[in-house]
N, C-alpha and C. Protein backbone atom coordinates (compact mmCIF):
# COMPACT_ATOMS: atom_id res chain seq x y z
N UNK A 1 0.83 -1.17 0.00
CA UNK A 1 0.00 0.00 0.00
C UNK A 1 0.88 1.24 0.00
N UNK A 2 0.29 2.04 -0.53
CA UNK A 2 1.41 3.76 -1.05
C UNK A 2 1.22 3.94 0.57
N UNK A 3 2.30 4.97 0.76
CA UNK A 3 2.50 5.48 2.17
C UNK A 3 3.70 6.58 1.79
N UNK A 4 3.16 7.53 2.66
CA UNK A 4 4.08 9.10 2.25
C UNK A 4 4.37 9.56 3.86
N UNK A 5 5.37 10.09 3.94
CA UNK A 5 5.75 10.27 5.59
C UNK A 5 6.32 11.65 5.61
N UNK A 6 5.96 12.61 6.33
CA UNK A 6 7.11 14.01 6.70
C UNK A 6 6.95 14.59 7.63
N UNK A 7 7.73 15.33 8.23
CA UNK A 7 7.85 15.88 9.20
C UNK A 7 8.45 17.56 9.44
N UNK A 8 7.60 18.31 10.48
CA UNK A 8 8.15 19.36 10.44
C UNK A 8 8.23 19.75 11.95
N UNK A 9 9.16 21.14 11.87
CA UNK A 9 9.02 21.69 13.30
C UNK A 9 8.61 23.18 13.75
N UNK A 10 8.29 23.38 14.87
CA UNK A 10 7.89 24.93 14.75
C UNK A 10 8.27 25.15 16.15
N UNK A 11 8.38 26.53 16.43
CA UNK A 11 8.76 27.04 17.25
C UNK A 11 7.70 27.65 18.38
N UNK A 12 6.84 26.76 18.83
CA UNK A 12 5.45 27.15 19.31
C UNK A 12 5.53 26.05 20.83
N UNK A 13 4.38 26.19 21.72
CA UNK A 13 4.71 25.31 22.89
C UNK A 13 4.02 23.66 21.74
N UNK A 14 4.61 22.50 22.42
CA UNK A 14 4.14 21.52 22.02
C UNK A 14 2.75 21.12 22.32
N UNK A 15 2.11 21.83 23.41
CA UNK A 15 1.08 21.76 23.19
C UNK A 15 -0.04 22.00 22.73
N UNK A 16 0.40 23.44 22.08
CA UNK A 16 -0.34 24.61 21.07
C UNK A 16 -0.63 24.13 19.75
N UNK A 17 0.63 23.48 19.45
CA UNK A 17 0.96 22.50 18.14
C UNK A 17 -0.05 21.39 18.11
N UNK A 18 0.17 20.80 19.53
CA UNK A 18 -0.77 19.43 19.10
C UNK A 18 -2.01 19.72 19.20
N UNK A 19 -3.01 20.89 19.68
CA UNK A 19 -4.13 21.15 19.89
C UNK A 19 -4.44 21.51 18.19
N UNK A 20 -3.46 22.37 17.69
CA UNK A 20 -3.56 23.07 16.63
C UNK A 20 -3.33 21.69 14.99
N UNK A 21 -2.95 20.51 15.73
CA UNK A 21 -2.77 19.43 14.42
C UNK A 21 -4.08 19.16 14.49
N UNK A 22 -5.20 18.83 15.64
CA UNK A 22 -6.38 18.20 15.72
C UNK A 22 -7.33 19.15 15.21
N UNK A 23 -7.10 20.81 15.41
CA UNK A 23 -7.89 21.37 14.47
C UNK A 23 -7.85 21.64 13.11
N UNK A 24 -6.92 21.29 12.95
CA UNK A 24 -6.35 21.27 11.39
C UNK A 24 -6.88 20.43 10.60
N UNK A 25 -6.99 19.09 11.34
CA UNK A 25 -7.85 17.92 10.48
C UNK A 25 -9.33 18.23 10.26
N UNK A 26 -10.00 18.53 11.27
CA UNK A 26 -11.24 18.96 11.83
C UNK A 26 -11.38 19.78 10.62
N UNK A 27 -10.79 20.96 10.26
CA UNK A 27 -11.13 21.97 9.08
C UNK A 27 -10.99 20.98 7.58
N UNK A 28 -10.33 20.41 7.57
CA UNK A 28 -10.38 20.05 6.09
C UNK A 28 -11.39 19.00 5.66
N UNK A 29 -11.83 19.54 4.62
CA UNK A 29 -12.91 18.80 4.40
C UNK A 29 -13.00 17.34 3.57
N UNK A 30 -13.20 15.96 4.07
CA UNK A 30 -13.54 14.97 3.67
C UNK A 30 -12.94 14.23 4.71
N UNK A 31 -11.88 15.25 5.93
CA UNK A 31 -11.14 14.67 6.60
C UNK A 31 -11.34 14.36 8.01
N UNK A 32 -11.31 13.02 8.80
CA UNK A 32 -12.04 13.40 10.05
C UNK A 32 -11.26 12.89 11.22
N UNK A 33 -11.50 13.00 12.16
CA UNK A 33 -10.78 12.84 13.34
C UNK A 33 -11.06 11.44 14.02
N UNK A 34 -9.90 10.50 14.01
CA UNK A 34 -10.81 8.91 14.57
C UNK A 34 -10.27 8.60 16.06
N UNK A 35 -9.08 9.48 16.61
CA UNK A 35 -8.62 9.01 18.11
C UNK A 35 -7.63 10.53 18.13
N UNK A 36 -7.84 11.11 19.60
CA UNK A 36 -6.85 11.70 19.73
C UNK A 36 -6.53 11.11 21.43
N UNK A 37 -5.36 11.24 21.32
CA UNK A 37 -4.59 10.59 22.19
C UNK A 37 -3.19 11.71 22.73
N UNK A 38 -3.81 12.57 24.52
CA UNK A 38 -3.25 13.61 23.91
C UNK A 38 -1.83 12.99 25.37
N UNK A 39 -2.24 12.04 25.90
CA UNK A 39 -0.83 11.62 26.84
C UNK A 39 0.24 11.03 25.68
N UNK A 40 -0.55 10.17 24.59
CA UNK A 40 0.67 9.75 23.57
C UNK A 40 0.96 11.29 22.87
N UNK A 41 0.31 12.41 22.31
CA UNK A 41 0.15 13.03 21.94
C UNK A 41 0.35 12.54 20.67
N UNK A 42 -0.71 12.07 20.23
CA UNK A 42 -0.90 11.35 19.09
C UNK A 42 -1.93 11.66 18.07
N UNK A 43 -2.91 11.57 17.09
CA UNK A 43 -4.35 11.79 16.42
C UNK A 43 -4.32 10.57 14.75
N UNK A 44 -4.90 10.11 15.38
CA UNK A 44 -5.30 9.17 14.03
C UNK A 44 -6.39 9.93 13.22
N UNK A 45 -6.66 9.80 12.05
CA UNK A 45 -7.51 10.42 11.16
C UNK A 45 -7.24 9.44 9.83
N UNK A 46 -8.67 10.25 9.45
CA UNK A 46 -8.89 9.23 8.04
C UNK A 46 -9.30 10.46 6.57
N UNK A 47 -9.16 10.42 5.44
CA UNK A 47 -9.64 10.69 4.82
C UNK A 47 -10.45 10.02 3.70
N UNK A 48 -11.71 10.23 3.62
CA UNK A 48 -12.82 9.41 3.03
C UNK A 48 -12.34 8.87 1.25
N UNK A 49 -13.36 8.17 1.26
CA UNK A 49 -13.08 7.64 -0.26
C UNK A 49 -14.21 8.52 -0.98
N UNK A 50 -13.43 8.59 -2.25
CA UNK A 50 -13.66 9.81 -3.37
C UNK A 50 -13.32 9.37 -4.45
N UNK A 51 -13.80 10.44 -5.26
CA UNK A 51 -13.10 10.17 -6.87
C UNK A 51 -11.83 10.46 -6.77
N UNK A 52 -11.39 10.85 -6.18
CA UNK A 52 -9.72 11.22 -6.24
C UNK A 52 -8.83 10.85 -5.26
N UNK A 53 -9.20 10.09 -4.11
CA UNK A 53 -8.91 9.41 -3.18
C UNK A 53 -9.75 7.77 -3.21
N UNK A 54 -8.89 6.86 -2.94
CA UNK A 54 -9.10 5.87 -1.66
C UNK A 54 -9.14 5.24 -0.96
N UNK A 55 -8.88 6.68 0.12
CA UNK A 55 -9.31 6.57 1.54
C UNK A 55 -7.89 6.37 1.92
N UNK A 56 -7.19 7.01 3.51
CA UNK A 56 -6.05 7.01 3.50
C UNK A 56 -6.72 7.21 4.98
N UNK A 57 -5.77 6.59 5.95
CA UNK A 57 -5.32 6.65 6.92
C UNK A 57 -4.19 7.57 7.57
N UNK A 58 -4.33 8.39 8.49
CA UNK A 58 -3.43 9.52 8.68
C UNK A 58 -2.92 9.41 10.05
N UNK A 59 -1.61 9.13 10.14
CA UNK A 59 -1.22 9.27 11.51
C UNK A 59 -0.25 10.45 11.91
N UNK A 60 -0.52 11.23 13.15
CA UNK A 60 0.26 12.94 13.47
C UNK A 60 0.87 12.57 14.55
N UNK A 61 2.25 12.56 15.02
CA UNK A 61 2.80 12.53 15.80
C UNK A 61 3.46 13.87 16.40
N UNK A 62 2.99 14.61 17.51
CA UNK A 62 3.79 15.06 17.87
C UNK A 62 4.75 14.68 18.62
N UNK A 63 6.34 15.52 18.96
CA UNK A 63 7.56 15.02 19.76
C UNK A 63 8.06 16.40 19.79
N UNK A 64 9.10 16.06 20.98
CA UNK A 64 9.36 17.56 21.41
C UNK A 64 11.08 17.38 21.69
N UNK A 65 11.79 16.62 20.38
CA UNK A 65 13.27 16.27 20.27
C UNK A 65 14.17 17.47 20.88
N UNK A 66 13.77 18.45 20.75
CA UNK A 66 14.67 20.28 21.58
C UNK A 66 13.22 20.41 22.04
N UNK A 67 13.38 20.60 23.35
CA UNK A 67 12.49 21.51 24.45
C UNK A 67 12.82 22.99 23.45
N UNK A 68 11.28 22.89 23.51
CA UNK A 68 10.75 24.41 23.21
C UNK A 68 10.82 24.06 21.27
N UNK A 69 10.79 23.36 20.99
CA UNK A 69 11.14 23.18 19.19
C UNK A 69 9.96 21.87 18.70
N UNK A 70 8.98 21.85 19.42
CA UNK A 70 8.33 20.34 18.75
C UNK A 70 8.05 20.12 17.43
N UNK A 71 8.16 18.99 16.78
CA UNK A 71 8.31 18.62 15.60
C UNK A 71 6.95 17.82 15.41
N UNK A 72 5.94 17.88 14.24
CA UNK A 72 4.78 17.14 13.77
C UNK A 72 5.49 16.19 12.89
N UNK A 73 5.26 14.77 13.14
CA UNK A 73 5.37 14.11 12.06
C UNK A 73 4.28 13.34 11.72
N UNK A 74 4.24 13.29 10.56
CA UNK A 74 2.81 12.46 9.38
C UNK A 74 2.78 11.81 8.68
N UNK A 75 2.22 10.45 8.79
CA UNK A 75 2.45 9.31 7.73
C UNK A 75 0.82 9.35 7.30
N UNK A 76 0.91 8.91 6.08
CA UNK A 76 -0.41 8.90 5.04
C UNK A 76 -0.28 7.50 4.15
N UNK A 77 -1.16 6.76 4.85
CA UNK A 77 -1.42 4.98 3.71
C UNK A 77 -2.27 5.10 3.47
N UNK A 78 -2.37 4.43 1.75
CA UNK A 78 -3.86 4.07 1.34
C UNK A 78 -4.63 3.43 1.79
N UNK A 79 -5.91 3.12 1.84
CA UNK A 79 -6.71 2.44 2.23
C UNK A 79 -6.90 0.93 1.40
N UNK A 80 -7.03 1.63 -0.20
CA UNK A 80 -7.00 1.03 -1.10
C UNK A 80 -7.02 0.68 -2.33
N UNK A 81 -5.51 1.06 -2.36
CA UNK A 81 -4.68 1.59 -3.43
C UNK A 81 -3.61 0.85 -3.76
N UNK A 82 -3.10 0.52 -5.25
CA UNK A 82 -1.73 -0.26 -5.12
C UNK A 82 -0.98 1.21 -5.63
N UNK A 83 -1.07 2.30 -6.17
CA UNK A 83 -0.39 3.38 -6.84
C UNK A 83 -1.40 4.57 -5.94
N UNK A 84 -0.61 5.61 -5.67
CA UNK A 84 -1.41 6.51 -5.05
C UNK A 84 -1.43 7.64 -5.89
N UNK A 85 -0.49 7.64 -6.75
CA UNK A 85 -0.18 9.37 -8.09
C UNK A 85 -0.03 10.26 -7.31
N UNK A 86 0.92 10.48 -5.80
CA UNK A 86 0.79 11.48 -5.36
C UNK A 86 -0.61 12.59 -4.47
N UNK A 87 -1.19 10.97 -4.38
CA UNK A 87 -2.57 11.21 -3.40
C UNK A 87 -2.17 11.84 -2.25
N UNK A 88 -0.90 10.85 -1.45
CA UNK A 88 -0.90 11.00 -0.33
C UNK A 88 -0.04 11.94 0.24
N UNK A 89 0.83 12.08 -0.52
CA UNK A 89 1.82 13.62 -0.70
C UNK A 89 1.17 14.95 -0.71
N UNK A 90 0.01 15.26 -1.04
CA UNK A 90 -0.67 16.14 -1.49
C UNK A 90 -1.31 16.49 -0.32
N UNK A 91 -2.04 14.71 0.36
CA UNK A 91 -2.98 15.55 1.94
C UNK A 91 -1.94 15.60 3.04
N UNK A 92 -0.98 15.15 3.10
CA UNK A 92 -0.02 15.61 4.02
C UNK A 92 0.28 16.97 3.69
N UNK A 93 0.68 17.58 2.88
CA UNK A 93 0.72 18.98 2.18
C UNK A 93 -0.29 19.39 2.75
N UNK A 94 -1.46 19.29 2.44
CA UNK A 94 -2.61 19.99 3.02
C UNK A 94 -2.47 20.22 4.54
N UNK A 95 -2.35 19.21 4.86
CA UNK A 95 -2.27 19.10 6.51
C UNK A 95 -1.47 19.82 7.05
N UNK A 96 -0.35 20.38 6.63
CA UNK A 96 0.65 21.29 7.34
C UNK A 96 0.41 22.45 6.94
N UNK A 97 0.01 22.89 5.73
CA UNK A 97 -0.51 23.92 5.48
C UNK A 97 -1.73 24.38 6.35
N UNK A 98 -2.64 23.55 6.65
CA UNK A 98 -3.93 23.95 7.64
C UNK A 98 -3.23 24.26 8.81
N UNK A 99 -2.21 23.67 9.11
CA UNK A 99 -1.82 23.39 10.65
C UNK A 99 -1.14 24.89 10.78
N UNK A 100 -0.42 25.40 10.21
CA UNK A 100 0.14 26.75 9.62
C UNK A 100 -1.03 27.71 9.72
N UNK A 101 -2.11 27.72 9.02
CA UNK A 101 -3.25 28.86 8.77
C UNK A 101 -3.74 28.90 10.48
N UNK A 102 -4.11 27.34 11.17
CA UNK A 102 -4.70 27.93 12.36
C UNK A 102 -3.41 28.25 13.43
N UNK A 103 -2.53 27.61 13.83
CA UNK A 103 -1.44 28.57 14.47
C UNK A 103 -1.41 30.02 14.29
N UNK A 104 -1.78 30.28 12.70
CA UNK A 104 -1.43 31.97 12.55
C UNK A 104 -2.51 32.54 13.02
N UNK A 105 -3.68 31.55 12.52
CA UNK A 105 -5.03 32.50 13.77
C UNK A 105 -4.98 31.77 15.19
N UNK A 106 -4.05 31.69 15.54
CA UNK A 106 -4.43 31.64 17.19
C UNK A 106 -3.03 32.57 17.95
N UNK A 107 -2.31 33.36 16.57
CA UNK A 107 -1.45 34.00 16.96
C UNK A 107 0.17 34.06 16.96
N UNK A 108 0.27 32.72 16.89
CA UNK A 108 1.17 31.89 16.50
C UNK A 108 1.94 32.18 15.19
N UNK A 109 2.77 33.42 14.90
CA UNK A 109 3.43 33.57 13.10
C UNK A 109 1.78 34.06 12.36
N UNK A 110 2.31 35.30 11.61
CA UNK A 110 1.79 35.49 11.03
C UNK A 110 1.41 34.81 9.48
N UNK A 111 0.93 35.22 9.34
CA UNK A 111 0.13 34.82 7.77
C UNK A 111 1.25 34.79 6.80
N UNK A 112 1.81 33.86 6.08
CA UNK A 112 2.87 34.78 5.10
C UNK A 112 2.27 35.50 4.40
N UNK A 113 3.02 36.49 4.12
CA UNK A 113 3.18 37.74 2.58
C UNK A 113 3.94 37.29 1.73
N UNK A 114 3.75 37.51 0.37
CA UNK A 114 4.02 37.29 -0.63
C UNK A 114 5.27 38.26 -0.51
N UNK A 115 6.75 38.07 -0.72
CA UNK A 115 7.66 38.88 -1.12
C UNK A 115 7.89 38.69 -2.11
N UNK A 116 8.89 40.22 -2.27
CA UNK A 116 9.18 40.81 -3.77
C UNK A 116 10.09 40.09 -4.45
N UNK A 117 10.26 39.69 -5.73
CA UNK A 117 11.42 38.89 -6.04
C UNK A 117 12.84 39.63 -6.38
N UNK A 118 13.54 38.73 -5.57
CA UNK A 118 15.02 39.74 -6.16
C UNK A 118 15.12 39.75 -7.58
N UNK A 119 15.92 40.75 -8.49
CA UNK A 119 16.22 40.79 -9.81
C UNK A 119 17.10 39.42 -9.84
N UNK A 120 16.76 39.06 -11.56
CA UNK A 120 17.19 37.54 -11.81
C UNK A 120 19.24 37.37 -11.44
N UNK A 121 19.87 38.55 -11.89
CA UNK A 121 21.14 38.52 -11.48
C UNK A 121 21.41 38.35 -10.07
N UNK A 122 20.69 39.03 -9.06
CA UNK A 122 20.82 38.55 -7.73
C UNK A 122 20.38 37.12 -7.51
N UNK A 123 19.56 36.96 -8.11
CA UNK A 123 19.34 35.14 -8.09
C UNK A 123 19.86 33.88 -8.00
N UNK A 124 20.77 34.41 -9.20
CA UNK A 124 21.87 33.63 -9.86
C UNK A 124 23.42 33.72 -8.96
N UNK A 125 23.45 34.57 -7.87
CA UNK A 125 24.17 35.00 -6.94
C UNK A 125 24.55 33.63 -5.91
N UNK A 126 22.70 33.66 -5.83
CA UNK A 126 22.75 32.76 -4.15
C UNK A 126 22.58 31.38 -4.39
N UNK A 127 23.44 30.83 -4.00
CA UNK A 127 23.78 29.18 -4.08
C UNK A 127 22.40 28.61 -3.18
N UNK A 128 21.47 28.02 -3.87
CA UNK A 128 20.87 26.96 -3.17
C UNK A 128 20.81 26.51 -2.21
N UNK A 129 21.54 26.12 -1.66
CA UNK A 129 22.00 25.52 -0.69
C UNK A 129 22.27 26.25 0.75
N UNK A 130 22.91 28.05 0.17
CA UNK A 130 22.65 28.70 0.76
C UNK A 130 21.28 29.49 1.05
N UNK A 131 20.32 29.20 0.77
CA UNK A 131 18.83 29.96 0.62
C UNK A 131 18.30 29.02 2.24
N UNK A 132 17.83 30.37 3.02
CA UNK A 132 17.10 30.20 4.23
C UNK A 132 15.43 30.37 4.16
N UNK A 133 14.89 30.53 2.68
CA UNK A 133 13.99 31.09 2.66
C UNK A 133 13.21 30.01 1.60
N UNK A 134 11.95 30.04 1.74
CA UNK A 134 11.19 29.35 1.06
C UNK A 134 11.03 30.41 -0.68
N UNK A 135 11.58 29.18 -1.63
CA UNK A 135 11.49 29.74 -2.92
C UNK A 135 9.94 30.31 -3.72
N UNK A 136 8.62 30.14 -2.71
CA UNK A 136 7.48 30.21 -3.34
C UNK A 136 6.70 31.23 -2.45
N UNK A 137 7.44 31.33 -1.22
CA UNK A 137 6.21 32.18 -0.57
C UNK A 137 7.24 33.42 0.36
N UNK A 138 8.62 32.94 0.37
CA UNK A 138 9.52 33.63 1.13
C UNK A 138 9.93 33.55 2.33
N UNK A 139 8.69 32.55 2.87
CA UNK A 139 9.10 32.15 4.62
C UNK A 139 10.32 32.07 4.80
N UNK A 140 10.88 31.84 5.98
CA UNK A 140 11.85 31.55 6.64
C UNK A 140 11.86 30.06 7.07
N UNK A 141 12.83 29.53 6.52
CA UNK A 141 13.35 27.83 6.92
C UNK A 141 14.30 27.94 7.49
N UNK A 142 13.95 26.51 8.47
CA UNK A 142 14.89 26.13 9.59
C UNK A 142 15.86 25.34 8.32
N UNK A 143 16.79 25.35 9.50
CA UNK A 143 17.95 24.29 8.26
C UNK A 143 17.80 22.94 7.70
N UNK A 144 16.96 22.11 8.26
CA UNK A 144 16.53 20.90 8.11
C UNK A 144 15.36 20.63 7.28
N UNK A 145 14.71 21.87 7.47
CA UNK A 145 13.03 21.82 6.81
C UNK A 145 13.37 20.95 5.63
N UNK A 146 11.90 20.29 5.41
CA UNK A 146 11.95 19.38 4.00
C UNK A 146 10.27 19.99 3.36
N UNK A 147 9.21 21.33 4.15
CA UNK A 147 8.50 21.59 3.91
C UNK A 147 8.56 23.16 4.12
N UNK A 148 7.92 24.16 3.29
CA UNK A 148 7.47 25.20 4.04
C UNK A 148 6.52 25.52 5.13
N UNK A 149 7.00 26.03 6.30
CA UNK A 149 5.54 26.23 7.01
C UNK A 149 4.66 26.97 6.93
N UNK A 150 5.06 27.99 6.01
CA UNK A 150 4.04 29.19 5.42
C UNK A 150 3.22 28.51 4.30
N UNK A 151 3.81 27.89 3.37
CA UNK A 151 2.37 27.95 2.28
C UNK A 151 2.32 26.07 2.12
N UNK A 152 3.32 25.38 2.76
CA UNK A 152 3.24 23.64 2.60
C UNK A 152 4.22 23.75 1.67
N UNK A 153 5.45 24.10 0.49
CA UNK A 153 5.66 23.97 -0.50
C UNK A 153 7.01 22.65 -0.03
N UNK A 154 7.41 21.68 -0.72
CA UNK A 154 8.31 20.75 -0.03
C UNK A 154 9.63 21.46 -0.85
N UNK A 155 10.30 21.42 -0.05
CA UNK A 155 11.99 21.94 -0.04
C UNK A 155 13.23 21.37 -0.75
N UNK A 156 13.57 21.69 -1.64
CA UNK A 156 14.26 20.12 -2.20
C UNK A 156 16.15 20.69 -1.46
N UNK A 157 16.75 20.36 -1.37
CA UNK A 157 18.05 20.44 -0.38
C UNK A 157 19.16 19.56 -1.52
């Protein structure tokens, strides 16, 4: 069965985070909440079968590897699927992106803004590798990120 896994971190209390993964599911729509488990600090969820899904199982782990830095991690399996085309890549995407929008309304980092793009010669300047910033929305990335936390965009390194 397809299965897609990632993980991110934010700079928020771990428990703000994990309140804020369970409303995150709660908002998206087809998606629902089947156990939260907040001593494991855990949330199982499902997303329904569709024309474009089906049906995936969602597991959110929070962990708190640096006090004061907790990290969400998310695995996504089909239900029942031998090929997923990037089903399950997509609602994990979603999912951190929601998880992002309600943190920013509960205060937590603002909303990103769209920044200005440098001219293409300054572009061609900054080594990849050296870029702290998300190439689509401008956020700010931690060094490890493999996602944006402003708009979901995945990071290639």
């Amino acid at each position: 069965m397809p299965k897609y896994e990632s993980s991110n971190s934010y700079a928020v209390p771990a428990g703000v985070v994990f309140n804020a993964a369970a409303q995150a599911v709660q908002n998206l729509p087809g998606w629902s909440v089947r156990e939260v488990n907040q001593a494991g600090w855990y949330i199982t969820a499902s997303v329904s079968l569709s024309l474009w899904s089906w049906g995936e199982n969602i597991l959110i782990q929070v962990t708190e590897p640096t006090p004061g830095q907790p990290s969400v991690n998310a695995s996504s399996s089909s239900v029942f699927a031998i090929f997923d085309f990037g089903r399950n890549k997509r609602n994990i995407n979603k999912l951190f992106v929601e998880l992002q929008n309600v943190l920013a309304q509960a205060g937590y980092g603002a909303a990103p803004q769209p920044q200005p793009q440098a001219p293409i010669a300054a572009q061609q300047q900054v080594e990849p590798a050296a870029q702290s910033f998300c190439p689509n929305c401008g956020a700010g990335l931690g060094p490890e990120a493999k996602f944006c936390t402003g708009c979901g965009q995945q990071i290639s390194r």
